[in-house]
N, C-alpha and C. Protein backbone atom coordinates (compact mmCIF):
# COMPACT_ATOMS: atom_id res chain seq x y z
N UNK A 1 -61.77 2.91 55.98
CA UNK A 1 -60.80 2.90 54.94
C UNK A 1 -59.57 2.16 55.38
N UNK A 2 -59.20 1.71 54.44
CA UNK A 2 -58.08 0.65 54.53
C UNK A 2 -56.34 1.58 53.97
N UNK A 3 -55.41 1.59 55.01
CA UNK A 3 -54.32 2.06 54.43
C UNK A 3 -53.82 0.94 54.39
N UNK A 4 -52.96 1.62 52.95
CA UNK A 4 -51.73 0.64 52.75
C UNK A 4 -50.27 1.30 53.33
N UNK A 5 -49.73 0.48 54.01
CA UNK A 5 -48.60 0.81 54.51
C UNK A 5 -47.28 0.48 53.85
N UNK A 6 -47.16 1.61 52.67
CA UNK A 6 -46.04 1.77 52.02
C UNK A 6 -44.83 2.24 52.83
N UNK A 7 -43.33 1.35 52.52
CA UNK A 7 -42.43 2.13 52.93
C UNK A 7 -41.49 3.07 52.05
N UNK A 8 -41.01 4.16 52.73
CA UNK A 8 -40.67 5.01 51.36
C UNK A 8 -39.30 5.24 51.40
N UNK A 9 -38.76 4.20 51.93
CA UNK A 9 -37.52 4.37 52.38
C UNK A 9 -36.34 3.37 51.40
N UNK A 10 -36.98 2.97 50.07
CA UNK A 10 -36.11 2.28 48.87
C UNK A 10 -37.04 1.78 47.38
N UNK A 11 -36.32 1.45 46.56
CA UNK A 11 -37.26 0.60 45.94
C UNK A 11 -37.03 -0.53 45.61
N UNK A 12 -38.14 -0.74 44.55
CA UNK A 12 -38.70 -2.74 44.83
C UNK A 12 -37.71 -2.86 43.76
N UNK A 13 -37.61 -4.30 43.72
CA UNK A 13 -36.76 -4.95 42.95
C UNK A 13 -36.92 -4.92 41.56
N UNK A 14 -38.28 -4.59 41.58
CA UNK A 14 -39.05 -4.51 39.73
C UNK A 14 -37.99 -3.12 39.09
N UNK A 15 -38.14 -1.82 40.07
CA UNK A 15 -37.72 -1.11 39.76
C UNK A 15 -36.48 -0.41 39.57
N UNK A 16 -35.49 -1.90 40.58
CA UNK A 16 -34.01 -1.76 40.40
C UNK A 16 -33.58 -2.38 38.75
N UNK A 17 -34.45 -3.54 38.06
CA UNK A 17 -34.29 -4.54 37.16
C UNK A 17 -34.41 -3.54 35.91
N UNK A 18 -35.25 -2.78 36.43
CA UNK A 18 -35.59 -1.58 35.48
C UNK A 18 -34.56 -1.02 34.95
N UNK A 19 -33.75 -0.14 35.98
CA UNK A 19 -32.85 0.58 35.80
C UNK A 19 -32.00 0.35 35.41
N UNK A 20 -31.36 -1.36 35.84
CA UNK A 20 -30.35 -1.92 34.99
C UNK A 20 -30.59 -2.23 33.65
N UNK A 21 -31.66 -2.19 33.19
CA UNK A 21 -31.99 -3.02 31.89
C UNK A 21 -31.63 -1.25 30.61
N UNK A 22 -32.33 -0.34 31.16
CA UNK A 22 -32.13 0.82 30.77
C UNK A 22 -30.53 1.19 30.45
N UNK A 23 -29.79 1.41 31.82
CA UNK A 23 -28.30 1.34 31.37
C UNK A 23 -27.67 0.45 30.87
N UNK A 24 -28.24 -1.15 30.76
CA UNK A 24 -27.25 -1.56 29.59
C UNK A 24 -27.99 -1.47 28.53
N UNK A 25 -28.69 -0.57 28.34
CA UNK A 25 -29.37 -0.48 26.47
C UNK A 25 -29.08 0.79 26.11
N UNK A 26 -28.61 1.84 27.01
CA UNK A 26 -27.67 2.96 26.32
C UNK A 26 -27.06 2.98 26.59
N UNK A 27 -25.98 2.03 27.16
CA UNK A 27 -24.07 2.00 27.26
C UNK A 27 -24.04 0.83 26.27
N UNK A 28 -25.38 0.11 25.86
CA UNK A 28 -24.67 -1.01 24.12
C UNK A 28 -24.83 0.38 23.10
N UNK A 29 -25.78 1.07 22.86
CA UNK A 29 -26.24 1.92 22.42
C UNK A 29 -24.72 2.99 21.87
N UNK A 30 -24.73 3.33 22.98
CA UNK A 30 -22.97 4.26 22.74
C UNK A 30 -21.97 3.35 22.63
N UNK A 31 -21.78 1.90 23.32
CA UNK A 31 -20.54 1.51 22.55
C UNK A 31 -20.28 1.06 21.45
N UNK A 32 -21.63 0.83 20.54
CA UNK A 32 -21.75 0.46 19.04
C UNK A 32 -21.19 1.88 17.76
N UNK A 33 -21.55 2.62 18.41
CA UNK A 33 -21.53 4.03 17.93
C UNK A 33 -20.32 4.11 18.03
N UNK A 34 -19.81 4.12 18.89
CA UNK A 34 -18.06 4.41 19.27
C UNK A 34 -17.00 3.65 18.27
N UNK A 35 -17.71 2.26 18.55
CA UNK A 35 -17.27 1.43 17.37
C UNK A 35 -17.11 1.41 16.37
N UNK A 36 -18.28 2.04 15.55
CA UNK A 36 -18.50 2.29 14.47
C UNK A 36 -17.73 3.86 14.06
N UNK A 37 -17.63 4.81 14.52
CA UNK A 37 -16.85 5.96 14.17
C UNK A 37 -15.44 5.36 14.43
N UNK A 38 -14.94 4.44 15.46
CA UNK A 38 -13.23 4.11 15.67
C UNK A 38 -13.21 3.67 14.38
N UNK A 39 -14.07 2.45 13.88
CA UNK A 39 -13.71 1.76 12.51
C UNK A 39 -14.08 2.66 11.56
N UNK A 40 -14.57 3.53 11.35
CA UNK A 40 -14.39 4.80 9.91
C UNK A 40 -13.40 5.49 10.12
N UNK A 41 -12.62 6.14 11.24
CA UNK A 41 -11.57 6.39 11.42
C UNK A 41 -10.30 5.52 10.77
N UNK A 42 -10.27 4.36 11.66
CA UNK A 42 -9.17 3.67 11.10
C UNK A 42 -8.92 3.46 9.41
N UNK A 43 -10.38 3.66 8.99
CA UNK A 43 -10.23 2.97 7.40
C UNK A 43 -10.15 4.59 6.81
N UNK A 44 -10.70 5.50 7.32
CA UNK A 44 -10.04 6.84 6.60
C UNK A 44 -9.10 7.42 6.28
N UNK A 45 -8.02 6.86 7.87
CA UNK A 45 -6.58 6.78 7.66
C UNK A 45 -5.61 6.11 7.23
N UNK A 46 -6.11 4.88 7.17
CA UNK A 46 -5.53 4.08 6.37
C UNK A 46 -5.47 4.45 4.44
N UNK A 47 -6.42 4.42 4.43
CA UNK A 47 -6.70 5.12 2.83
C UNK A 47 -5.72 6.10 2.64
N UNK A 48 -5.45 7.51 3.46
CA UNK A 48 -4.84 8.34 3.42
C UNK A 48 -3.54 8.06 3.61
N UNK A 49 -2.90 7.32 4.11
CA UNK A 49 -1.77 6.66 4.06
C UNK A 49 -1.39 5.52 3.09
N UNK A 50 -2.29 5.41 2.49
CA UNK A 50 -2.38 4.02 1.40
C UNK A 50 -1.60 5.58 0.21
N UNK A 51 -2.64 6.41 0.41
CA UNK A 51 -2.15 7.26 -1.24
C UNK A 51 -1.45 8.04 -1.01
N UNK A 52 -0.52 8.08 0.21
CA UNK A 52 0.35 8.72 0.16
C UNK A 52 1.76 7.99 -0.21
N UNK A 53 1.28 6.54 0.31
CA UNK A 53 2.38 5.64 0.20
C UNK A 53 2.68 5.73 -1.65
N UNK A 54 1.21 5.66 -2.13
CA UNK A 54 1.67 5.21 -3.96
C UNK A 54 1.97 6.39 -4.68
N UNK A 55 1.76 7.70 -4.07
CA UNK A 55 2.34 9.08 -4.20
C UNK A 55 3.98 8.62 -4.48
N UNK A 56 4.43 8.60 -3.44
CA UNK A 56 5.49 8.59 -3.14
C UNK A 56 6.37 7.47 -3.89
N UNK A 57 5.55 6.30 -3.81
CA UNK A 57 6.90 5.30 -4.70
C UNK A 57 6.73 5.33 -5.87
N UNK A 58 5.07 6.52 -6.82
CA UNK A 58 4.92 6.51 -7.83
C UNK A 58 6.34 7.90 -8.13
N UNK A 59 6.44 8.31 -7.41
CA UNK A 59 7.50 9.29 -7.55
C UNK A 59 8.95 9.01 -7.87
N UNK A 60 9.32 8.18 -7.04
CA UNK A 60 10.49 7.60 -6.85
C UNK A 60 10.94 6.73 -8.15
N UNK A 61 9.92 5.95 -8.37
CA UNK A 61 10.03 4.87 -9.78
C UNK A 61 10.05 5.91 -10.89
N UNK A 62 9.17 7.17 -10.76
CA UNK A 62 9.63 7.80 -11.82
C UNK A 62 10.35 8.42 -12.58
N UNK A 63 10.62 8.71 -11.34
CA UNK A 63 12.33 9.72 -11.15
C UNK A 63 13.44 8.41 -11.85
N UNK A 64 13.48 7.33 -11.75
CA UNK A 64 14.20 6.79 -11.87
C UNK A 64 14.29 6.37 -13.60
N UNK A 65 12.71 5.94 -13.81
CA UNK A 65 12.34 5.67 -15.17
C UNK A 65 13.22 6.83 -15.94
N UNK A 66 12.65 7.66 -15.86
CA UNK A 66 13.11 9.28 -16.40
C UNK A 66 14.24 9.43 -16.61
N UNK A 67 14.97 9.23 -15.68
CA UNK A 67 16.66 9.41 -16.25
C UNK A 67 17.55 7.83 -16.65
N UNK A 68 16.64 6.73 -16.90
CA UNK A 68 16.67 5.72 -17.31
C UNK A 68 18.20 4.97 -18.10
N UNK A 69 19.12 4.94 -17.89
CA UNK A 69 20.47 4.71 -19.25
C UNK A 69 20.33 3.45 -19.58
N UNK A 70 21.29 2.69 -20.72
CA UNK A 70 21.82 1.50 -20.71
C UNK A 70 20.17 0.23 -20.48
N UNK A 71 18.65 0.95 -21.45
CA UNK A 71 18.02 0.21 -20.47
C UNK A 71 17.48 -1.52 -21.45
N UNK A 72 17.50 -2.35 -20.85
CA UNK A 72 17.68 -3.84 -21.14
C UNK A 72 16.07 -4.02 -20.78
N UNK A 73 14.93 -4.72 -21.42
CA UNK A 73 14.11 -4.95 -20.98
C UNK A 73 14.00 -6.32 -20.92
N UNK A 74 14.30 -7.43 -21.43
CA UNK A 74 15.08 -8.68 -20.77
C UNK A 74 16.22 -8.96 -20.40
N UNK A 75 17.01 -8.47 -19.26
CA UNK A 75 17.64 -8.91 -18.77
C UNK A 75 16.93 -10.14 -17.68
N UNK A 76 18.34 -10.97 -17.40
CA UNK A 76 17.76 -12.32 -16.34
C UNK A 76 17.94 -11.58 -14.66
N UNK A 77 17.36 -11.35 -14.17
CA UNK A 77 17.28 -11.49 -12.53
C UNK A 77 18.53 -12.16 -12.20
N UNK A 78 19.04 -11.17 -11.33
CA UNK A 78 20.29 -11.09 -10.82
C UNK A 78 19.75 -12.27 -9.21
N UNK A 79 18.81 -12.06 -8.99
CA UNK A 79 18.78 -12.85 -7.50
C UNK A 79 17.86 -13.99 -8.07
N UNK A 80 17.33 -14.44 -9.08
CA UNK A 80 17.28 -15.82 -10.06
C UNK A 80 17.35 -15.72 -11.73
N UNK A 81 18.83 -16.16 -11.73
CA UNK A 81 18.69 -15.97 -13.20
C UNK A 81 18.14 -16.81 -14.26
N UNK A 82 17.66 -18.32 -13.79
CA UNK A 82 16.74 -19.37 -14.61
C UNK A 82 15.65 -19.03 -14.79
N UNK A 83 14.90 -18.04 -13.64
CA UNK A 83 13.27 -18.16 -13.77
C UNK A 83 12.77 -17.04 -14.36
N UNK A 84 12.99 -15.65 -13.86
CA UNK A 84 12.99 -14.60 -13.91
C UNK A 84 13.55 -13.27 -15.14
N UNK A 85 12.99 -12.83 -15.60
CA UNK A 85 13.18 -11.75 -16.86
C UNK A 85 12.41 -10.25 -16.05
N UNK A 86 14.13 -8.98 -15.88
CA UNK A 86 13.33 -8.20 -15.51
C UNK A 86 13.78 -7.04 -16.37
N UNK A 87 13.64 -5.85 -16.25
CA UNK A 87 13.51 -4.49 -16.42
C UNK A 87 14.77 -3.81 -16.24
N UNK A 88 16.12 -3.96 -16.98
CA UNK A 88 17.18 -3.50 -16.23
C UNK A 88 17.64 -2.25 -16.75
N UNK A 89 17.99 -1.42 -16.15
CA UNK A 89 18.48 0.05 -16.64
C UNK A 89 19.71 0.78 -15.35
N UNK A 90 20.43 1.35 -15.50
CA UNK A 90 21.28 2.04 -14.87
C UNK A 90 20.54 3.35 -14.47
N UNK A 91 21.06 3.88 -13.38
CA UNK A 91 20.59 5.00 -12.39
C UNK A 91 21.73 5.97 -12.29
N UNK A 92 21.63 6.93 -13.42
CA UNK A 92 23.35 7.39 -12.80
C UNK A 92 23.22 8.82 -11.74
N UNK A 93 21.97 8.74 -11.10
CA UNK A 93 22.11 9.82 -10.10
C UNK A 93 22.40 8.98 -8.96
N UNK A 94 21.69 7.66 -8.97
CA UNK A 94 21.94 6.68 -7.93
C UNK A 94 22.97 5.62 -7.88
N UNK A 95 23.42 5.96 -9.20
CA UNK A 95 24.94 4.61 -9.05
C UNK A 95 24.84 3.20 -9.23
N UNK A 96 22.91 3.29 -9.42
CA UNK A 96 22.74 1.72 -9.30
C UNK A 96 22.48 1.01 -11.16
N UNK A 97 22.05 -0.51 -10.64
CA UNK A 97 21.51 -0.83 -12.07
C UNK A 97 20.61 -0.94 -11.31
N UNK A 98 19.32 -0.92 -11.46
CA UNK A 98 17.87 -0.88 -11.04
C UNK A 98 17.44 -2.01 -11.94
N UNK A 99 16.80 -3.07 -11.08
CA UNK A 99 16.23 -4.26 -11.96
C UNK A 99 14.25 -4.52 -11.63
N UNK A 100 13.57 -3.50 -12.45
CA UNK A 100 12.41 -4.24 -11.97
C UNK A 100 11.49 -5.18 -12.63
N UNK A 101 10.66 -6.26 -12.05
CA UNK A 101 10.16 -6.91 -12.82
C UNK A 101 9.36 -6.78 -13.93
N UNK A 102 9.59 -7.27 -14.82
CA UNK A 102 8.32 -7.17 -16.32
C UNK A 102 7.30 -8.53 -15.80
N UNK A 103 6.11 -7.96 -15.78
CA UNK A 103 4.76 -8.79 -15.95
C UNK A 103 3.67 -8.39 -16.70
N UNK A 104 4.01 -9.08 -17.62
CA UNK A 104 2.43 -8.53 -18.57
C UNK A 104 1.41 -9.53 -18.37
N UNK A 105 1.19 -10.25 -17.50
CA UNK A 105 -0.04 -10.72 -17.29
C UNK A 105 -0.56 -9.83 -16.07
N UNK A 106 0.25 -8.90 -15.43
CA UNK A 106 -0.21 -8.29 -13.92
C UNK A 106 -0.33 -8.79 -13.20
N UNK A 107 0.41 -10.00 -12.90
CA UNK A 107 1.04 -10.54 -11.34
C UNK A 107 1.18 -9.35 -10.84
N UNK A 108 2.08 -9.02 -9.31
CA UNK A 108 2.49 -8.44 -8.57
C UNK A 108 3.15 -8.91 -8.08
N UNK A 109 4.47 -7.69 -8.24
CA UNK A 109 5.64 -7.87 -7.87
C UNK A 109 6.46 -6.90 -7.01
N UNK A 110 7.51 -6.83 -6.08
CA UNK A 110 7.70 -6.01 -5.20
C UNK A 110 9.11 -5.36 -6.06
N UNK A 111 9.67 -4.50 -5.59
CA UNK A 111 10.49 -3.11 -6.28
C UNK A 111 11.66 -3.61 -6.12
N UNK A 112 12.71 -4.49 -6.76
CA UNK A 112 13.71 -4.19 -6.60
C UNK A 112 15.06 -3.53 -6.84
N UNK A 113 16.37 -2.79 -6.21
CA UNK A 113 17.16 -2.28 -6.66
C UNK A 113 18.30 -2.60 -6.47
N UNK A 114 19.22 -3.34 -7.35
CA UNK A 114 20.57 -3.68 -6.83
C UNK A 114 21.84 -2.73 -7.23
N UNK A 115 22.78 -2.56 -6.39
CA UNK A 115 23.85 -1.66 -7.01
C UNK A 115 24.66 -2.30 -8.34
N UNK A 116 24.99 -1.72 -9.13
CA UNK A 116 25.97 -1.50 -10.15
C UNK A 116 27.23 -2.11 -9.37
N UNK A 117 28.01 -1.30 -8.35
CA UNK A 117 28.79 -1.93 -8.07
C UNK A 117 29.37 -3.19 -7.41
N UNK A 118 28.32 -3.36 -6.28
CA UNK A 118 28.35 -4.89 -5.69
C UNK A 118 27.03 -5.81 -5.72
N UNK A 119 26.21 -5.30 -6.81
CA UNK A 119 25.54 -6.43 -6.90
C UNK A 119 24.47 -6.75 -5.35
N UNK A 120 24.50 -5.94 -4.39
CA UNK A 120 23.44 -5.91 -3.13
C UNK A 120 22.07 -5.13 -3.21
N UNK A 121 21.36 -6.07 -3.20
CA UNK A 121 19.99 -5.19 -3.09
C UNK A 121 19.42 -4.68 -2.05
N UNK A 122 18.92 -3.69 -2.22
CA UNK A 122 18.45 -2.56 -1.54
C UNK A 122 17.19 -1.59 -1.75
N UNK A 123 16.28 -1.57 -0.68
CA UNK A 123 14.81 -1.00 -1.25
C UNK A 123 14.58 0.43 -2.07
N UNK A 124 14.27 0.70 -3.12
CA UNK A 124 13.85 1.84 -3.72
C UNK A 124 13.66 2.58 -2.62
N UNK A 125 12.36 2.30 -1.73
CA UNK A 125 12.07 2.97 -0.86
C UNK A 125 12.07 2.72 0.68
N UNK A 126 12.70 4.28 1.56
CA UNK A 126 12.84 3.66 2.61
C UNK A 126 12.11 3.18 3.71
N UNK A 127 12.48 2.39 4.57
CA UNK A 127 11.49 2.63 6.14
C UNK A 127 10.90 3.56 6.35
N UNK A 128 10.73 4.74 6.56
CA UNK A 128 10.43 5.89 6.74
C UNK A 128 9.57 6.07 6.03
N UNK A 129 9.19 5.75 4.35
CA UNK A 129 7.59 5.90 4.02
C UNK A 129 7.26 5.23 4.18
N UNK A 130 7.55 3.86 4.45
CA UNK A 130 6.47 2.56 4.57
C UNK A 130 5.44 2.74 5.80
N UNK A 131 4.55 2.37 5.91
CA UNK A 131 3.77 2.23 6.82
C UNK A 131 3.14 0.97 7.41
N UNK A 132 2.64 0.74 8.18
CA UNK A 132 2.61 -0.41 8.72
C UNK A 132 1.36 -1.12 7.93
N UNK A 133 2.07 -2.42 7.47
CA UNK A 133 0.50 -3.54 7.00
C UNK A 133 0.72 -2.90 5.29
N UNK A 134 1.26 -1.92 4.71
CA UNK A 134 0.86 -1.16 3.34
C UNK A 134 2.34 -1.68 2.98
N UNK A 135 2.02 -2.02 1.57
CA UNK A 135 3.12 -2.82 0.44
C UNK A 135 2.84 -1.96 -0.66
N UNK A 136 4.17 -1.01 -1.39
CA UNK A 136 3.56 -0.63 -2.57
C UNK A 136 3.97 -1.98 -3.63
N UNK A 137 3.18 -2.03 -4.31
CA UNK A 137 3.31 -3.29 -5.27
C UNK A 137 3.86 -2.62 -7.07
N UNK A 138 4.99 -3.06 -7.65
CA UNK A 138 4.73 -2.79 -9.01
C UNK A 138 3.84 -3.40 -9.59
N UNK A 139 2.45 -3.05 -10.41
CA UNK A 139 2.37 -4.03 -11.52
C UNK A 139 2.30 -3.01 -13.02
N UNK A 140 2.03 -4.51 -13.94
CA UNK A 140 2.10 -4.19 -15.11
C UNK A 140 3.17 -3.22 -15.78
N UNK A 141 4.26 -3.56 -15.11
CA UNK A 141 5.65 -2.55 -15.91
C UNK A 141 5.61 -3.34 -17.39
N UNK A 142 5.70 -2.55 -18.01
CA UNK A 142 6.13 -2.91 -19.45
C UNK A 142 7.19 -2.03 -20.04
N UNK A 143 7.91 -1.73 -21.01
CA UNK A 143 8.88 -1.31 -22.20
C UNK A 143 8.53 -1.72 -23.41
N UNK A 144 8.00 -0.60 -24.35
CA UNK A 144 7.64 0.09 -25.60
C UNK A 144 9.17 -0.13 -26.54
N UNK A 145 9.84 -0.47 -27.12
CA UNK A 145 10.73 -0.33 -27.35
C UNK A 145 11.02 0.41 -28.79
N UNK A 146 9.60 0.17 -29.45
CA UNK A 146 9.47 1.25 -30.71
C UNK A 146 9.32 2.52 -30.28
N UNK A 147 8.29 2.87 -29.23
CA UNK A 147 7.88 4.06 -28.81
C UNK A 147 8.57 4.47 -27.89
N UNK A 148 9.58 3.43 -27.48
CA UNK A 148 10.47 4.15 -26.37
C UNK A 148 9.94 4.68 -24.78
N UNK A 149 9.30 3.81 -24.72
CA UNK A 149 8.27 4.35 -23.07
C UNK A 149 7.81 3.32 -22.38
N UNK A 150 7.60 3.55 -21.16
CA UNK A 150 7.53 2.53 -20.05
C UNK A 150 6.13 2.85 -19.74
N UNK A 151 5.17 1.83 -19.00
CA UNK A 151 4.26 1.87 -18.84
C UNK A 151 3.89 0.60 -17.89
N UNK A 152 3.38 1.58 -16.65
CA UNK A 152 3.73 0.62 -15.62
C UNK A 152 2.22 1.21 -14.72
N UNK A 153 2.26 0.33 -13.17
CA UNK A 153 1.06 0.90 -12.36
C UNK A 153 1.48 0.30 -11.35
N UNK A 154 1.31 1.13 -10.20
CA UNK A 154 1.63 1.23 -8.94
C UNK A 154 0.84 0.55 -8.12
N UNK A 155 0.28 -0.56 -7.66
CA UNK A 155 -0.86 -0.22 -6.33
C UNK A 155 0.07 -0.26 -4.79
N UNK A 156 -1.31 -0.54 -4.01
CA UNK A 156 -0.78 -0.62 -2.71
C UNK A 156 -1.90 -1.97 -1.98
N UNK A 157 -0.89 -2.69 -1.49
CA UNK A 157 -1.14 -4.21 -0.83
C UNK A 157 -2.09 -3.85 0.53
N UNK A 158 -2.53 -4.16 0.94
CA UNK A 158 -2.79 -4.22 2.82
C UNK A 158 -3.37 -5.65 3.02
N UNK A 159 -2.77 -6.69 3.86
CA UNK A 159 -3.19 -7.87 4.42
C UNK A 159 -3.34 -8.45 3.23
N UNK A 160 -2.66 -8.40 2.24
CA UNK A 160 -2.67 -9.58 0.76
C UNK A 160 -3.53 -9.11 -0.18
N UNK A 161 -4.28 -7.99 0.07
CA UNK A 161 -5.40 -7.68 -0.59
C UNK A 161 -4.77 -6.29 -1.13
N UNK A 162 -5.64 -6.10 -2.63
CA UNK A 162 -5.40 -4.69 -2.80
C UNK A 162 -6.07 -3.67 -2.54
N UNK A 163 -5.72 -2.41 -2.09
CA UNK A 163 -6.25 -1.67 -1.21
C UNK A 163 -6.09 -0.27 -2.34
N UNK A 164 -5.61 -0.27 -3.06
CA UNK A 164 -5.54 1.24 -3.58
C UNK A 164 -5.13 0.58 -4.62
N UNK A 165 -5.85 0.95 -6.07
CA UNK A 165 -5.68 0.55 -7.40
C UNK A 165 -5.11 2.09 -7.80
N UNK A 166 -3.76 1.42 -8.34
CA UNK A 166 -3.41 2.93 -9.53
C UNK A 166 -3.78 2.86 -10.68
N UNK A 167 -4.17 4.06 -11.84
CA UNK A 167 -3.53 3.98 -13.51
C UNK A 167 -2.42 3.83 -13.65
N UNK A 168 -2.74 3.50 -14.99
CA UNK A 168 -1.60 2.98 -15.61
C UNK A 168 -1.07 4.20 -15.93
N UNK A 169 0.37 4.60 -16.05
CA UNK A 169 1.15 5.54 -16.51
C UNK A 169 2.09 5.32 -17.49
N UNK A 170 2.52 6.65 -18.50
CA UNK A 170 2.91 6.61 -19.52
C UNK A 170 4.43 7.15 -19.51
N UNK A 171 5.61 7.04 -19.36
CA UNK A 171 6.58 7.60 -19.17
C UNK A 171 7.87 7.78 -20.41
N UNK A 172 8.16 9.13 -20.22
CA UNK A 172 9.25 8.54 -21.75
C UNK A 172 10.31 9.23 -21.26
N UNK A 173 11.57 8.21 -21.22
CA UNK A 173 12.65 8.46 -20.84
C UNK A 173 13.77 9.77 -21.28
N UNK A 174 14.21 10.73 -20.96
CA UNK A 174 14.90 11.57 -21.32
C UNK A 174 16.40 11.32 -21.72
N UNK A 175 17.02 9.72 -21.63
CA UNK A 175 17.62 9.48 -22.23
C UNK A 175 17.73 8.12 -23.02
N UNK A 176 17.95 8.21 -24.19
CA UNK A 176 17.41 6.89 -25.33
C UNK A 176 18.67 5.73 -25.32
N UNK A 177 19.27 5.68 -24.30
CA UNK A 177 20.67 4.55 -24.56
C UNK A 177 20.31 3.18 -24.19
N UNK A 178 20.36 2.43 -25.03
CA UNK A 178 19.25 1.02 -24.59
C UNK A 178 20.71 0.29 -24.68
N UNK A 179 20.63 -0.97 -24.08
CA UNK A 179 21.40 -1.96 -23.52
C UNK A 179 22.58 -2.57 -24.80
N UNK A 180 23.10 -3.37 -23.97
CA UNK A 180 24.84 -3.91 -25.54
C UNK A 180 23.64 -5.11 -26.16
């Protein structure tokens, strides 16, 4: 009989190639996975911060609509008065004239608020709800002027794109003093 004289003191190269081939097919294995739950994460929270953002400036615009005075629905844009036709009404909890844009085709347009007294604009809303990459956008503000009601929709922007579609809402002002 013939021995074979195995040594048992490592192994062959077949069986090192092995082992590597194994660990990188369950460390791609788990880092795809990882990947894939980080990116449902990120987009879960993002969402959740998207509707909290249009919570909030749907709040703010309303509050404002609501106690509405003096309100002008063509007035000219104070920061271009050739091009521009916006939404103007006085704020008398806030002191301001609040000018926001009218688009009835549903462009998108961003919130603006200038004071009554010096004419400086200033964001509806502050740093503090914004979040990073998220734009709340006005669209479709309109003024009813028979029916006396505003009707407008909120979304929210991320990277140019829209990311959170609002309804449209129906609002009727608690005070009826419309413009000279």
């Amino acid at each position: 009989m013939k021995q074979t004289i195995r040594s048992e003191k490592g192994f062959t190269i077949s069986e090192m190639l092995m082992t590597v081939l194994v660990i990188a097919l369950v460390t791609s294995v788990i880092g795809g996975g990882v990947m894939v739950v980080k990116n449902a994460y990120t987009k879960v929270t993002l969402k959740a911060e998207a509707e909290t953002l249009r919570s909030t400036a749907l709040t703010a615009v309303i509050n404002e609509l609501r106690y509405a005075q003096n309100i002008n629905p063509e007035e000219p844009d104070p920061a271009d008065p050739d091009k521009k036709t916006v939404l103007a009404f006085d704020s008398p909890s806030r002191g301001y004239r609040i000018y926001l844009p009218v688009n009835p085709e549903g462009a998108s347009n961003e919130i603006t608020v200038c004071s009554m007294v010096n004419r400086t604009q200033v964001p509806l809303l502050t740093e503090k709800t914004q979040t990073d990459a998220l734009v709340p956008i006005l669209k479709e503000l309109s003024y009813d002027s028979t029916k006396k009601t505003f009707t407008l929709n909120i979304a929210i922007k991320y990277k140019n794109n829209d990311f959170i579609k609002g309804d449209k809402i129906t609002i009727n002002p608690i005070n009826h003093q419309y413009g000279q």
